[in-house]
ModelCIF file with pLDDT and N, C-alpha, C, O atoms, coordinates in Angstrom:
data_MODEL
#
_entry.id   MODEL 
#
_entity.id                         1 
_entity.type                       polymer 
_entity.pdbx_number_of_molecules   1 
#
_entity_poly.entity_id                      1 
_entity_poly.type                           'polypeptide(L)' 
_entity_poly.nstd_linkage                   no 
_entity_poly.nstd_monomer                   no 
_entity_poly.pdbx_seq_one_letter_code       
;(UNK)(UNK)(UNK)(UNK)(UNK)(UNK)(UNK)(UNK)(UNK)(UNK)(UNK)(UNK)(UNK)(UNK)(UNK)(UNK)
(UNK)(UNK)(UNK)(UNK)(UNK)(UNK)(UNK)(UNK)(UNK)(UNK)(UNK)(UNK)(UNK)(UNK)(UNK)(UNK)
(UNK)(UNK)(UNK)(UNK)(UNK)(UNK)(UNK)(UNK)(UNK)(UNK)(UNK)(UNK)(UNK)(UNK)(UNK)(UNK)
;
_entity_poly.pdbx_seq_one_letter_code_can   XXXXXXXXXXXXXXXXXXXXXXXXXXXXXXXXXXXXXXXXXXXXXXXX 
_entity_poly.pdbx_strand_id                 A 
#
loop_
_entity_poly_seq.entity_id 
_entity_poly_seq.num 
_entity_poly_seq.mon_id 
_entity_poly_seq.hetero 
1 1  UNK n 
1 2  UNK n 
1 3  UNK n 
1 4  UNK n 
1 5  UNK n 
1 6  UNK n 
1 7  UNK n 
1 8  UNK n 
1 9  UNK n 
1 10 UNK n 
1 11 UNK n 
1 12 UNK n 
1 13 UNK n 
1 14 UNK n 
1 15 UNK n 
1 16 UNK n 
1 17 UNK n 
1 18 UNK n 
1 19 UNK n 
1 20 UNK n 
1 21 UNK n 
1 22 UNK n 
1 23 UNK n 
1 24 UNK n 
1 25 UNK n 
1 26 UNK n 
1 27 UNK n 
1 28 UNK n 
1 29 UNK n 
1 30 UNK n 
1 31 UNK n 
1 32 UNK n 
1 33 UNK n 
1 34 UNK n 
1 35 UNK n 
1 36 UNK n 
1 37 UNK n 
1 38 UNK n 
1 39 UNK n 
1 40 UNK n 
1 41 UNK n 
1 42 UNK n 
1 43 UNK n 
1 44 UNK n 
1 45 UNK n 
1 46 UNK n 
1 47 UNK n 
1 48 UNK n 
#
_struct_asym.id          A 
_struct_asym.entity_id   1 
#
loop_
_ma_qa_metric.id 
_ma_qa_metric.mode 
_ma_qa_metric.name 
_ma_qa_metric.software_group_id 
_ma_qa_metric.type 
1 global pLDDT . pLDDT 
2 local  pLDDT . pLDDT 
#
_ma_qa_metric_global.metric_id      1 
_ma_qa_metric_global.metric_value   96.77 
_ma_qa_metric_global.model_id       1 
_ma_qa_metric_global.ordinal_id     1 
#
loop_
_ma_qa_metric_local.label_asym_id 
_ma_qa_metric_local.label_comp_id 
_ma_qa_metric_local.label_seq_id 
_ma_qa_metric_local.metric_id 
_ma_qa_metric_local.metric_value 
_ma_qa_metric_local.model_id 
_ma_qa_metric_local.ordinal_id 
A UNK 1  2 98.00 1 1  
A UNK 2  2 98.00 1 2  
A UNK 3  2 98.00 1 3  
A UNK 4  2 98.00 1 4  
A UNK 5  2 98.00 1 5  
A UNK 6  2 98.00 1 6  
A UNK 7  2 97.00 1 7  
A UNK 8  2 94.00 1 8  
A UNK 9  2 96.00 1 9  
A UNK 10 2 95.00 1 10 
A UNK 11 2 94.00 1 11 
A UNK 12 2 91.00 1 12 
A UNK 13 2 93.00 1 13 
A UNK 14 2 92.00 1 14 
A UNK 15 2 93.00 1 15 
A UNK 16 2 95.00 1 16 
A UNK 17 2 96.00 1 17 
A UNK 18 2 97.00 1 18 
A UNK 19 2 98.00 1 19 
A UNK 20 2 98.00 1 20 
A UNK 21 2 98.00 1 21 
A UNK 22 2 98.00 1 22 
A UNK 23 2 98.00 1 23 
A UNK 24 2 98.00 1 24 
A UNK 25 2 98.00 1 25 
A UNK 26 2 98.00 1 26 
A UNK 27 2 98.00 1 27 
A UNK 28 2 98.00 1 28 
A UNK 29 2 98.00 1 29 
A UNK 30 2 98.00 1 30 
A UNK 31 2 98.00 1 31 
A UNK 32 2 98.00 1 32 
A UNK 33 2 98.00 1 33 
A UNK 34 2 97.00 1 34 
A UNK 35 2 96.00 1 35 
A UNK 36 2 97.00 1 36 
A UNK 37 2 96.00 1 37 
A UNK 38 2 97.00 1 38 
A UNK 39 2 97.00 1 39 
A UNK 40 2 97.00 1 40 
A UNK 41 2 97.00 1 41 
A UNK 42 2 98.00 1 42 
A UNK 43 2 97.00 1 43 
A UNK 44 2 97.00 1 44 
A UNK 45 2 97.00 1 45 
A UNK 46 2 97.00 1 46 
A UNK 47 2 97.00 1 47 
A UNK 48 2 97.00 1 48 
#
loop_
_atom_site.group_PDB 
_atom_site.id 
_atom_site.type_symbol 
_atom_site.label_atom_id 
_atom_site.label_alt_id 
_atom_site.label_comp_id 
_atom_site.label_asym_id 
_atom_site.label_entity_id 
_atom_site.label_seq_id 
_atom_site.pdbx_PDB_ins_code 
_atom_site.Cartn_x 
_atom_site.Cartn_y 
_atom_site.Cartn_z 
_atom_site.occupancy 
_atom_site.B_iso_or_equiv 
_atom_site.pdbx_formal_charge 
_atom_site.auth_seq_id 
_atom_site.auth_comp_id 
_atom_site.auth_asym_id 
_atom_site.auth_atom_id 
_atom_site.pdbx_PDB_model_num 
ATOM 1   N N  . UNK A 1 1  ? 111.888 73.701  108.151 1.00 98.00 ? 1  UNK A N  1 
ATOM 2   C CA . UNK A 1 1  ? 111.810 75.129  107.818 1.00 98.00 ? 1  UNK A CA 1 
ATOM 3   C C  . UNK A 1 1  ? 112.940 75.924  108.442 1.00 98.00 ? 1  UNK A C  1 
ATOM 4   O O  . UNK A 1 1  ? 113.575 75.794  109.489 1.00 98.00 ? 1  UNK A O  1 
ATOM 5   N N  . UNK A 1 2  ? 112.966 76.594  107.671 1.00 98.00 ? 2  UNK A N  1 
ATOM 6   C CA . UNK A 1 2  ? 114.253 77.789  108.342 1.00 98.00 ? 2  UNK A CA 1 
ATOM 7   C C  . UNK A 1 2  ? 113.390 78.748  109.470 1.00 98.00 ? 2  UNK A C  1 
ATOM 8   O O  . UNK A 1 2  ? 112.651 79.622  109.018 1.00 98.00 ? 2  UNK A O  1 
ATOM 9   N N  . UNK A 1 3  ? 113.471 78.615  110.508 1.00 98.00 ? 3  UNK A N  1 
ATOM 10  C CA . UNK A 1 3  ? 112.547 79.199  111.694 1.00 98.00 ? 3  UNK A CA 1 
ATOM 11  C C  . UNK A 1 3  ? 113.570 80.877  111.811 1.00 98.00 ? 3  UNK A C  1 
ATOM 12  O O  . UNK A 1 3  ? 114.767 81.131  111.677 1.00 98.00 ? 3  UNK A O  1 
ATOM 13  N N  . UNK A 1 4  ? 112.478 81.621  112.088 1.00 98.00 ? 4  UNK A N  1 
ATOM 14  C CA . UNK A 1 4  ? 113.135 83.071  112.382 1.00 98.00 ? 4  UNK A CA 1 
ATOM 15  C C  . UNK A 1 4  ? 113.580 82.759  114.042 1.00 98.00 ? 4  UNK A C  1 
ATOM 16  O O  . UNK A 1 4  ? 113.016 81.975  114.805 1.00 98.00 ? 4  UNK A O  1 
ATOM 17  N N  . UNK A 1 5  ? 114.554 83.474  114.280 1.00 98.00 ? 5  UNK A N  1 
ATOM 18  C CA . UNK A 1 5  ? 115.254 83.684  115.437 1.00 98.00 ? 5  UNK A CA 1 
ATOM 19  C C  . UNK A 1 5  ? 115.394 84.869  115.513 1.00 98.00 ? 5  UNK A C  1 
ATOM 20  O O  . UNK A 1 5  ? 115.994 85.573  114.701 1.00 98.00 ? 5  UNK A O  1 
ATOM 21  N N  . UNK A 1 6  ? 114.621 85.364  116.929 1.00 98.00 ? 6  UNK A N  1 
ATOM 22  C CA . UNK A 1 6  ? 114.522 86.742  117.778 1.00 98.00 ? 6  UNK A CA 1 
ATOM 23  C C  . UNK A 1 6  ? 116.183 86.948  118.346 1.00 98.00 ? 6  UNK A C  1 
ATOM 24  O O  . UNK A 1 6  ? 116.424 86.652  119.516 1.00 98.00 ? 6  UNK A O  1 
ATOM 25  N N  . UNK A 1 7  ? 116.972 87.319  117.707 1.00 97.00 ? 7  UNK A N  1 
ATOM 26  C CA . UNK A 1 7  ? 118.069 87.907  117.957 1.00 97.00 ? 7  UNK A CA 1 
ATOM 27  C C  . UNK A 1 7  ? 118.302 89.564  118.625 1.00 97.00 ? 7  UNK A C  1 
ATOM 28  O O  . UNK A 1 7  ? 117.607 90.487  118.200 1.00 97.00 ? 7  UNK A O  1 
ATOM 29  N N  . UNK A 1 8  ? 119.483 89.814  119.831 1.00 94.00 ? 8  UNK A N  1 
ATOM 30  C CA . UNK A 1 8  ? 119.888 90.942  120.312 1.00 94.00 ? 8  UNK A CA 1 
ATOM 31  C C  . UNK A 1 8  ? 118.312 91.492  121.191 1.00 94.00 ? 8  UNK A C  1 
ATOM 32  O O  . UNK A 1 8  ? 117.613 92.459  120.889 1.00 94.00 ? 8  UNK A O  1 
ATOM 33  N N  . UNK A 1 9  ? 118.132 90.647  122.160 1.00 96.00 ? 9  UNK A N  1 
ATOM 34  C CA . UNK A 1 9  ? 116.767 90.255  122.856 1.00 96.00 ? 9  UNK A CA 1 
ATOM 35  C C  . UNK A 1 9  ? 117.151 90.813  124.196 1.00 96.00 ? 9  UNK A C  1 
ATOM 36  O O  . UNK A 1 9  ? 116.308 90.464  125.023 1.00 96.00 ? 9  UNK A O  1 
ATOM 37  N N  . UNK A 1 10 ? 118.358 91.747  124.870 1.00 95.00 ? 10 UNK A N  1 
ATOM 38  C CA . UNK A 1 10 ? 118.627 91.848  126.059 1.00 95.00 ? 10 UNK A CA 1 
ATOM 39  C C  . UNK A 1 10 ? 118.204 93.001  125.974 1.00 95.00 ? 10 UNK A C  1 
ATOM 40  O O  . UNK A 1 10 ? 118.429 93.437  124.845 1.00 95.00 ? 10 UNK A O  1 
ATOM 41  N N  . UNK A 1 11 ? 117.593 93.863  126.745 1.00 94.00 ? 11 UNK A N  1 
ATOM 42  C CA . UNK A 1 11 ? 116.858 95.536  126.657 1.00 94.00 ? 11 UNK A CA 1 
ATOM 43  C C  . UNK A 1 11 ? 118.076 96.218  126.774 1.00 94.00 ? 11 UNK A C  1 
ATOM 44  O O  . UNK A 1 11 ? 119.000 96.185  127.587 1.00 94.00 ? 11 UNK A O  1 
ATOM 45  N N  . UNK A 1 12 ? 117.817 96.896  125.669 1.00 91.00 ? 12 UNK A N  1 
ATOM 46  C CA . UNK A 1 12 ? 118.869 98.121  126.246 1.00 91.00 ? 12 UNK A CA 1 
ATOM 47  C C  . UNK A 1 12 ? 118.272 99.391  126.953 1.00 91.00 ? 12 UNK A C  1 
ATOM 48  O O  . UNK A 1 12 ? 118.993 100.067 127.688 1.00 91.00 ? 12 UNK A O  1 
ATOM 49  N N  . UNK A 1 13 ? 117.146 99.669  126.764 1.00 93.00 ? 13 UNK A N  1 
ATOM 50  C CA . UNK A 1 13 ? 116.561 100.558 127.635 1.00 93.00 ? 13 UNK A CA 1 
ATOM 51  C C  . UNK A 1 13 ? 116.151 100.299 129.269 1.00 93.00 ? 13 UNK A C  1 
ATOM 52  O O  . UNK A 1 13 ? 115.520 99.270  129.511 1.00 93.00 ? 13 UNK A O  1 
ATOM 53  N N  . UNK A 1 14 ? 116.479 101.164 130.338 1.00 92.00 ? 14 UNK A N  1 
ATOM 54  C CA . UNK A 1 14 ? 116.367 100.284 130.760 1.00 92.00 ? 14 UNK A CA 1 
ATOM 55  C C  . UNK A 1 14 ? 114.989 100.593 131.640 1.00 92.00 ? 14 UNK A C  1 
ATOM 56  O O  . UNK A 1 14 ? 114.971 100.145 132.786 1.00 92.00 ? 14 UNK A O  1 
ATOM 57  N N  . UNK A 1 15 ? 113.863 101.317 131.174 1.00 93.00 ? 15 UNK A N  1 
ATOM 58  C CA . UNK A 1 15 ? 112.958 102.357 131.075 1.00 93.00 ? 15 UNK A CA 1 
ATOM 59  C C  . UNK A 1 15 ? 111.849 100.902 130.510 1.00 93.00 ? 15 UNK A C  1 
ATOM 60  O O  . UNK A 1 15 ? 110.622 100.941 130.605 1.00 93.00 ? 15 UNK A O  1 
ATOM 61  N N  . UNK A 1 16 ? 112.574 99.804  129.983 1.00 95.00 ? 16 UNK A N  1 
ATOM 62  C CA . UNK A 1 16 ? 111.449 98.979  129.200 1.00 95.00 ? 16 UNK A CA 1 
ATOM 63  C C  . UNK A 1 16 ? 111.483 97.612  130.212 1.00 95.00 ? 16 UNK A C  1 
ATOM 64  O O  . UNK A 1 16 ? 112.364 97.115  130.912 1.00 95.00 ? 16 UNK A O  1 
ATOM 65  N N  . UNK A 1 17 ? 110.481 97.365  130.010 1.00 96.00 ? 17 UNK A N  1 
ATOM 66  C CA . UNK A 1 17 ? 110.670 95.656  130.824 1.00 96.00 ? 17 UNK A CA 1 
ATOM 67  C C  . UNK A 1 17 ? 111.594 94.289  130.419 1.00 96.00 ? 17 UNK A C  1 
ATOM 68  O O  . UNK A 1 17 ? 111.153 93.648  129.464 1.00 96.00 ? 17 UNK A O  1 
ATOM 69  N N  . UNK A 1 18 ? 112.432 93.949  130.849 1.00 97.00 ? 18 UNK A N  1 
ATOM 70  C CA . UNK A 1 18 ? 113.553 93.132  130.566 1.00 97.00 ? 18 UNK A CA 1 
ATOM 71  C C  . UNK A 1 18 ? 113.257 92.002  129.677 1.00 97.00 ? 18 UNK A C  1 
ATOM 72  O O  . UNK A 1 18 ? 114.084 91.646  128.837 1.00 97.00 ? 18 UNK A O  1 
ATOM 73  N N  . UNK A 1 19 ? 112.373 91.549  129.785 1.00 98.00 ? 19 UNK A N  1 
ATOM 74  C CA . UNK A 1 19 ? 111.693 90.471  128.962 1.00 98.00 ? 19 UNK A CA 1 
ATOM 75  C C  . UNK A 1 19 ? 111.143 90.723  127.841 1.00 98.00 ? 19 UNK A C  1 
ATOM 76  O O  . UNK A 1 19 ? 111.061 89.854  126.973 1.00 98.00 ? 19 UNK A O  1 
ATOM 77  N N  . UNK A 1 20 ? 110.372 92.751  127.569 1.00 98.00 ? 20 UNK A N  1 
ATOM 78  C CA . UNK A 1 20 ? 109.693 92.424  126.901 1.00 98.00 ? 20 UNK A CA 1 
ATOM 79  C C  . UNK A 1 20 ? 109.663 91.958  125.301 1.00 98.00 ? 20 UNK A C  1 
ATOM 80  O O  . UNK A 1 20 ? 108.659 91.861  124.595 1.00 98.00 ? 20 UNK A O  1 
ATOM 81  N N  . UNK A 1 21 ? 111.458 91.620  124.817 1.00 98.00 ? 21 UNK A N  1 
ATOM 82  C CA . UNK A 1 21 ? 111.492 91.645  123.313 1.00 98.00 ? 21 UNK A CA 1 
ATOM 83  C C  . UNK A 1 21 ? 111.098 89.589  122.993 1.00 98.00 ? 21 UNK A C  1 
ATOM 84  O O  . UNK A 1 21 ? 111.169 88.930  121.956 1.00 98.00 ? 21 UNK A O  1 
ATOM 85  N N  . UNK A 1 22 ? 110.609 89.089  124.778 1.00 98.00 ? 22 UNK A N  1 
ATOM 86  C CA . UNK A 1 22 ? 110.498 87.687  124.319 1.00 98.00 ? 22 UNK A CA 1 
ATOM 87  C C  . UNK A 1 22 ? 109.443 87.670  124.880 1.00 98.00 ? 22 UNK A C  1 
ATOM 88  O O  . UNK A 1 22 ? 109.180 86.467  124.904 1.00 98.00 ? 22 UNK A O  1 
ATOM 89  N N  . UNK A 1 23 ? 108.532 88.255  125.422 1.00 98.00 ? 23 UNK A N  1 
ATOM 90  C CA . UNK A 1 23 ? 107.282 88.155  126.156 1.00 98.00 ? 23 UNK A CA 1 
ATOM 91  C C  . UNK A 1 23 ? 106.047 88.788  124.954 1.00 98.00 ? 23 UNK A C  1 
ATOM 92  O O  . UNK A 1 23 ? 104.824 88.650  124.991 1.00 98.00 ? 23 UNK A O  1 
ATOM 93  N N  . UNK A 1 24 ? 106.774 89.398  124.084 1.00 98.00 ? 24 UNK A N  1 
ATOM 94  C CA . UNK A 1 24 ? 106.070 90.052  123.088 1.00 98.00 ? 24 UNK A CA 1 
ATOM 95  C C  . UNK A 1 24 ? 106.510 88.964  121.777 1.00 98.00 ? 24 UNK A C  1 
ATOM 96  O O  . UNK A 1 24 ? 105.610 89.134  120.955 1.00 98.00 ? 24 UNK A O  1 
ATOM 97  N N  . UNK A 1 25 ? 107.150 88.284  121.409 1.00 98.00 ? 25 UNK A N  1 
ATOM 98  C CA . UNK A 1 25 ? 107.646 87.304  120.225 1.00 98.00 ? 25 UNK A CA 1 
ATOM 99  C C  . UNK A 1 25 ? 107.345 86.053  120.581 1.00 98.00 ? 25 UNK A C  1 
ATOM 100 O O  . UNK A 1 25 ? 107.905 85.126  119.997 1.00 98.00 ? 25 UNK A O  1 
ATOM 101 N N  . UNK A 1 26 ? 106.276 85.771  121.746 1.00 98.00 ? 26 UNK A N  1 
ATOM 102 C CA . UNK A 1 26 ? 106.016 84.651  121.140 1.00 98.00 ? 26 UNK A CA 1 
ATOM 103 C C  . UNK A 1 26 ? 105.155 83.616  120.232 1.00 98.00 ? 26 UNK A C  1 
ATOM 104 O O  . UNK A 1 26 ? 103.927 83.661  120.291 1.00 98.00 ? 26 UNK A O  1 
ATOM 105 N N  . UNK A 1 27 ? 105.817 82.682  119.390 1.00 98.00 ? 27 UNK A N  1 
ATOM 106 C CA . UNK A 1 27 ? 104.948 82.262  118.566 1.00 98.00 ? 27 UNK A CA 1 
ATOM 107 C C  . UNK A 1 27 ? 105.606 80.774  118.432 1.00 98.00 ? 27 UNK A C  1 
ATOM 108 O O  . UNK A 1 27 ? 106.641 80.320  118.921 1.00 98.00 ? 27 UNK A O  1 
ATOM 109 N N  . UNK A 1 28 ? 104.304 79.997  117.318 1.00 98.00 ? 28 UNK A N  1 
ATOM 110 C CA . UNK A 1 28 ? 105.198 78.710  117.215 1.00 98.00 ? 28 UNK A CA 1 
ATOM 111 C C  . UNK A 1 28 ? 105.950 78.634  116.275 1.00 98.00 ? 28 UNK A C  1 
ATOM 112 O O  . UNK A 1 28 ? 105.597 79.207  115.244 1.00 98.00 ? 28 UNK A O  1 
ATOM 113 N N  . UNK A 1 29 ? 107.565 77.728  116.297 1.00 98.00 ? 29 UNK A N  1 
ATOM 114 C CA . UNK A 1 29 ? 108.457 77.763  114.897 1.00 98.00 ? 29 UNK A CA 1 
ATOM 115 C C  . UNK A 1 29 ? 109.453 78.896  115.360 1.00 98.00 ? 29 UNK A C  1 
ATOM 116 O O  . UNK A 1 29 ? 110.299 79.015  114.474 1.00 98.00 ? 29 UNK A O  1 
ATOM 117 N N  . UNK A 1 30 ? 109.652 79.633  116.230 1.00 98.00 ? 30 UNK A N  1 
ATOM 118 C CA . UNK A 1 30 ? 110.529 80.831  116.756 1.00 98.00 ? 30 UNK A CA 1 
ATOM 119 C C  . UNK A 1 30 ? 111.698 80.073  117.208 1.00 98.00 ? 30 UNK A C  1 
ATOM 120 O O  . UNK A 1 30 ? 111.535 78.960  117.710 1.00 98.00 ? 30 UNK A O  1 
ATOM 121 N N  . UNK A 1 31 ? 112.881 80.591  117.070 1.00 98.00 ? 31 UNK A N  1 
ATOM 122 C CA . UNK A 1 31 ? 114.122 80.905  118.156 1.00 98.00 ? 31 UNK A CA 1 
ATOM 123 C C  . UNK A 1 31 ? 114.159 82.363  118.875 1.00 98.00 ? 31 UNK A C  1 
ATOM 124 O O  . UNK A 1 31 ? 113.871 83.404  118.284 1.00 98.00 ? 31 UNK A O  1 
ATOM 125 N N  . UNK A 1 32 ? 114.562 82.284  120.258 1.00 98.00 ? 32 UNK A N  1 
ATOM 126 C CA . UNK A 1 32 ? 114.832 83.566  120.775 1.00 98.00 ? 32 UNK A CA 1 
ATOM 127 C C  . UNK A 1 32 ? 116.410 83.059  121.838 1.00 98.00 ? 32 UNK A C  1 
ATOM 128 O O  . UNK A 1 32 ? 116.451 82.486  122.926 1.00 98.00 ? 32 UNK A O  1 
ATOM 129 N N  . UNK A 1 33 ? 117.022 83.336  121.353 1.00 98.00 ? 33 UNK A N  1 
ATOM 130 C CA . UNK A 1 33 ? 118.676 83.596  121.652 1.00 98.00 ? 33 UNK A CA 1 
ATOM 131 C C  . UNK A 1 33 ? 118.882 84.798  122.803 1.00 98.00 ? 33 UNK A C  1 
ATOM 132 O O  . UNK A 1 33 ? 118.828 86.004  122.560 1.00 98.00 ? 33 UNK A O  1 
ATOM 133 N N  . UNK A 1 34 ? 119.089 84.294  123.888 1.00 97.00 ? 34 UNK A N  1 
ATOM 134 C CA . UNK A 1 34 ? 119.143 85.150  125.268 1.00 97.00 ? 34 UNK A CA 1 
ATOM 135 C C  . UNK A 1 34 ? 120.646 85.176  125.458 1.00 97.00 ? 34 UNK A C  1 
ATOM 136 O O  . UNK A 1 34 ? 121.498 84.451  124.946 1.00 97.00 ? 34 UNK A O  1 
ATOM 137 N N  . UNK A 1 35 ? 120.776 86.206  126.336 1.00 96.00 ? 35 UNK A N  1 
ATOM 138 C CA . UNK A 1 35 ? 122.248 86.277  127.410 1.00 96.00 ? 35 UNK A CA 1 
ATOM 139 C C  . UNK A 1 35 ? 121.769 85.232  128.719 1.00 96.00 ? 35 UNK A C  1 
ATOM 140 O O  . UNK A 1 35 ? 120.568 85.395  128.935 1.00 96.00 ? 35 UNK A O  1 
ATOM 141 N N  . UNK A 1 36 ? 122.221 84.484  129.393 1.00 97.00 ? 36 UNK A N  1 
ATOM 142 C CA . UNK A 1 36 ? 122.102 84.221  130.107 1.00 97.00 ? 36 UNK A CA 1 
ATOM 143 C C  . UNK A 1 36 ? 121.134 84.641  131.664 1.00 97.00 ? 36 UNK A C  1 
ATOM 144 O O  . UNK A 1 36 ? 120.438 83.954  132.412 1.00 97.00 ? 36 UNK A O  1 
ATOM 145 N N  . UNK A 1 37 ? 121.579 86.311  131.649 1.00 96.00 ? 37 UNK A N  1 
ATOM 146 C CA . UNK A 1 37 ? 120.906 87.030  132.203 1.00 96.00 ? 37 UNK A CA 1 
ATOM 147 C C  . UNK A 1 37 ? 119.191 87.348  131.791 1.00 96.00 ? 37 UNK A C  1 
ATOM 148 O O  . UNK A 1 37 ? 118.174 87.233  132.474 1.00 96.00 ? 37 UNK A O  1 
ATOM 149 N N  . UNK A 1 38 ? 119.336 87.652  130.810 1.00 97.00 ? 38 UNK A N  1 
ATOM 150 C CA . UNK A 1 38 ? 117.755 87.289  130.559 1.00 97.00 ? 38 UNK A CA 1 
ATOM 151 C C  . UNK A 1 38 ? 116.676 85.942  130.673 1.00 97.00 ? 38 UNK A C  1 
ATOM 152 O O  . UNK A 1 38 ? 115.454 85.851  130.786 1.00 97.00 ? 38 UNK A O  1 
ATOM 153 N N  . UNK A 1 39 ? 117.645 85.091  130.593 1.00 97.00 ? 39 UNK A N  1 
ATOM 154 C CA . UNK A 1 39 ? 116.973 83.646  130.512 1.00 97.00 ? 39 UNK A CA 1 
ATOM 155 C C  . UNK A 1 39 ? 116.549 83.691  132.293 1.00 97.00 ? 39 UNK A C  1 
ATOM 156 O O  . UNK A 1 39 ? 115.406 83.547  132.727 1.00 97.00 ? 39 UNK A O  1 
ATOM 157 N N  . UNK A 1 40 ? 117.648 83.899  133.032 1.00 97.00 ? 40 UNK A N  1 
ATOM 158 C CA . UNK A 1 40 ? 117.003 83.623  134.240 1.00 97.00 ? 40 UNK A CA 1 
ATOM 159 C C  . UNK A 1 40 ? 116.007 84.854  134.680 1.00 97.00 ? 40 UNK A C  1 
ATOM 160 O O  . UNK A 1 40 ? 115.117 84.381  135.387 1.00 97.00 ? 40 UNK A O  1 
ATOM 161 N N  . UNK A 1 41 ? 115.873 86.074  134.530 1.00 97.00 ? 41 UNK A N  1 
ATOM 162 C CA . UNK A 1 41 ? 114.849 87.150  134.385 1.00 97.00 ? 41 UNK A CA 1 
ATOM 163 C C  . UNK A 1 41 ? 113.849 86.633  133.733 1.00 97.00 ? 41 UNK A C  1 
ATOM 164 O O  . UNK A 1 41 ? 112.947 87.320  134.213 1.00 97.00 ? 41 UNK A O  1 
ATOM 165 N N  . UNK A 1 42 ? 113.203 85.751  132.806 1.00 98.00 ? 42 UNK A N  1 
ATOM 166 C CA . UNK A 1 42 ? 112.276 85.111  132.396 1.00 98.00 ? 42 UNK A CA 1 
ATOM 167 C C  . UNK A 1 42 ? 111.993 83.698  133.147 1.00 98.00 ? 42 UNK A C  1 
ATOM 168 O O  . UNK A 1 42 ? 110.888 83.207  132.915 1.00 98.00 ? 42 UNK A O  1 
ATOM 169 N N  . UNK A 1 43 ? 112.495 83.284  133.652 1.00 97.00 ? 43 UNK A N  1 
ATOM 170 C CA . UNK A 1 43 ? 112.765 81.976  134.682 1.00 97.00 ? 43 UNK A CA 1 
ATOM 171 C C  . UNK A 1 43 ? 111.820 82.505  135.672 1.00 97.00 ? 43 UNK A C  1 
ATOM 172 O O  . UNK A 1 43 ? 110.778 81.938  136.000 1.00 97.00 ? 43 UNK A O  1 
ATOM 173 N N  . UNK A 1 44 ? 112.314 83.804  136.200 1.00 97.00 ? 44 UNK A N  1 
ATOM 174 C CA . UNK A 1 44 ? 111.905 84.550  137.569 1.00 97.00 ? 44 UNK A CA 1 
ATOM 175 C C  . UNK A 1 44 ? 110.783 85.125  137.364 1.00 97.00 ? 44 UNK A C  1 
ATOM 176 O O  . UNK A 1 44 ? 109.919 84.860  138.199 1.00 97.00 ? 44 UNK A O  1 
ATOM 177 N N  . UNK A 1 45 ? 110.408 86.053  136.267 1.00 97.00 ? 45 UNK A N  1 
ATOM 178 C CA . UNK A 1 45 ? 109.012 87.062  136.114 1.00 97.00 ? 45 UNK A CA 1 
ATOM 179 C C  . UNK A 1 45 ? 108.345 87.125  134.970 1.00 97.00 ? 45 UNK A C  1 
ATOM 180 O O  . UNK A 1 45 ? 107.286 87.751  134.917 1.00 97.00 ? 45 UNK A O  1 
ATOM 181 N N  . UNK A 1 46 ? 108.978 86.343  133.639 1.00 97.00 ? 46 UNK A N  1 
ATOM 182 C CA . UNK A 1 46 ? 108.191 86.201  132.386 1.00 97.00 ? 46 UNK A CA 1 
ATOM 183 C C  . UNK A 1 46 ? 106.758 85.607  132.511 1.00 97.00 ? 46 UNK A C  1 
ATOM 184 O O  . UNK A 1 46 ? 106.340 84.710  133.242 1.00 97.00 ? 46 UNK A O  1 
ATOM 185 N N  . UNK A 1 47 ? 105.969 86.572  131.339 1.00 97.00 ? 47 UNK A N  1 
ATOM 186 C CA . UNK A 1 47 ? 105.058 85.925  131.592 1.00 97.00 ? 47 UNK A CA 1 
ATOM 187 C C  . UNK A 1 47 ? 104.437 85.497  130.273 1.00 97.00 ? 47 UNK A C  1 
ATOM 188 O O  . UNK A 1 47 ? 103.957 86.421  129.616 1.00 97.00 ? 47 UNK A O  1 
ATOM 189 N N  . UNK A 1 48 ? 104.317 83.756  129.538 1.00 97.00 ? 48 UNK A N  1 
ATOM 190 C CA . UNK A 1 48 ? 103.922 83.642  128.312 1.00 97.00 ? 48 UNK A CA 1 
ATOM 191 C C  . UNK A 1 48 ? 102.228 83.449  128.085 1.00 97.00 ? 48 UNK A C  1 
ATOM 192 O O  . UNK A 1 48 ? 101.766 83.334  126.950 1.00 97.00 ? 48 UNK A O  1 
#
């Protein structure tokens, strides 16, 4: 299947929780495409 990918996932607000455009998308069959910086901010405090 062609799986959707959660693209442009780094907050720009910065008023919102850093994670939340991948803490809120998850599902099964997803891509979510991080900056680096987010990956380890989800490493550290995500919560699935």
């Amino acid at each position: 299947p062609q799986r959707p990918l959660w693209a442009s996932t780094s907050t720009k607000n910065p008023d919102y929780r850093d994670v939340i455009y991948v803490e809120e998308l998850i599902a099964p069959g997803t891509v979510n495409t991080m900056p680096e910086s987010v990956i380890h901010a989800y490493a550290d405090h995500g919560e699935t």
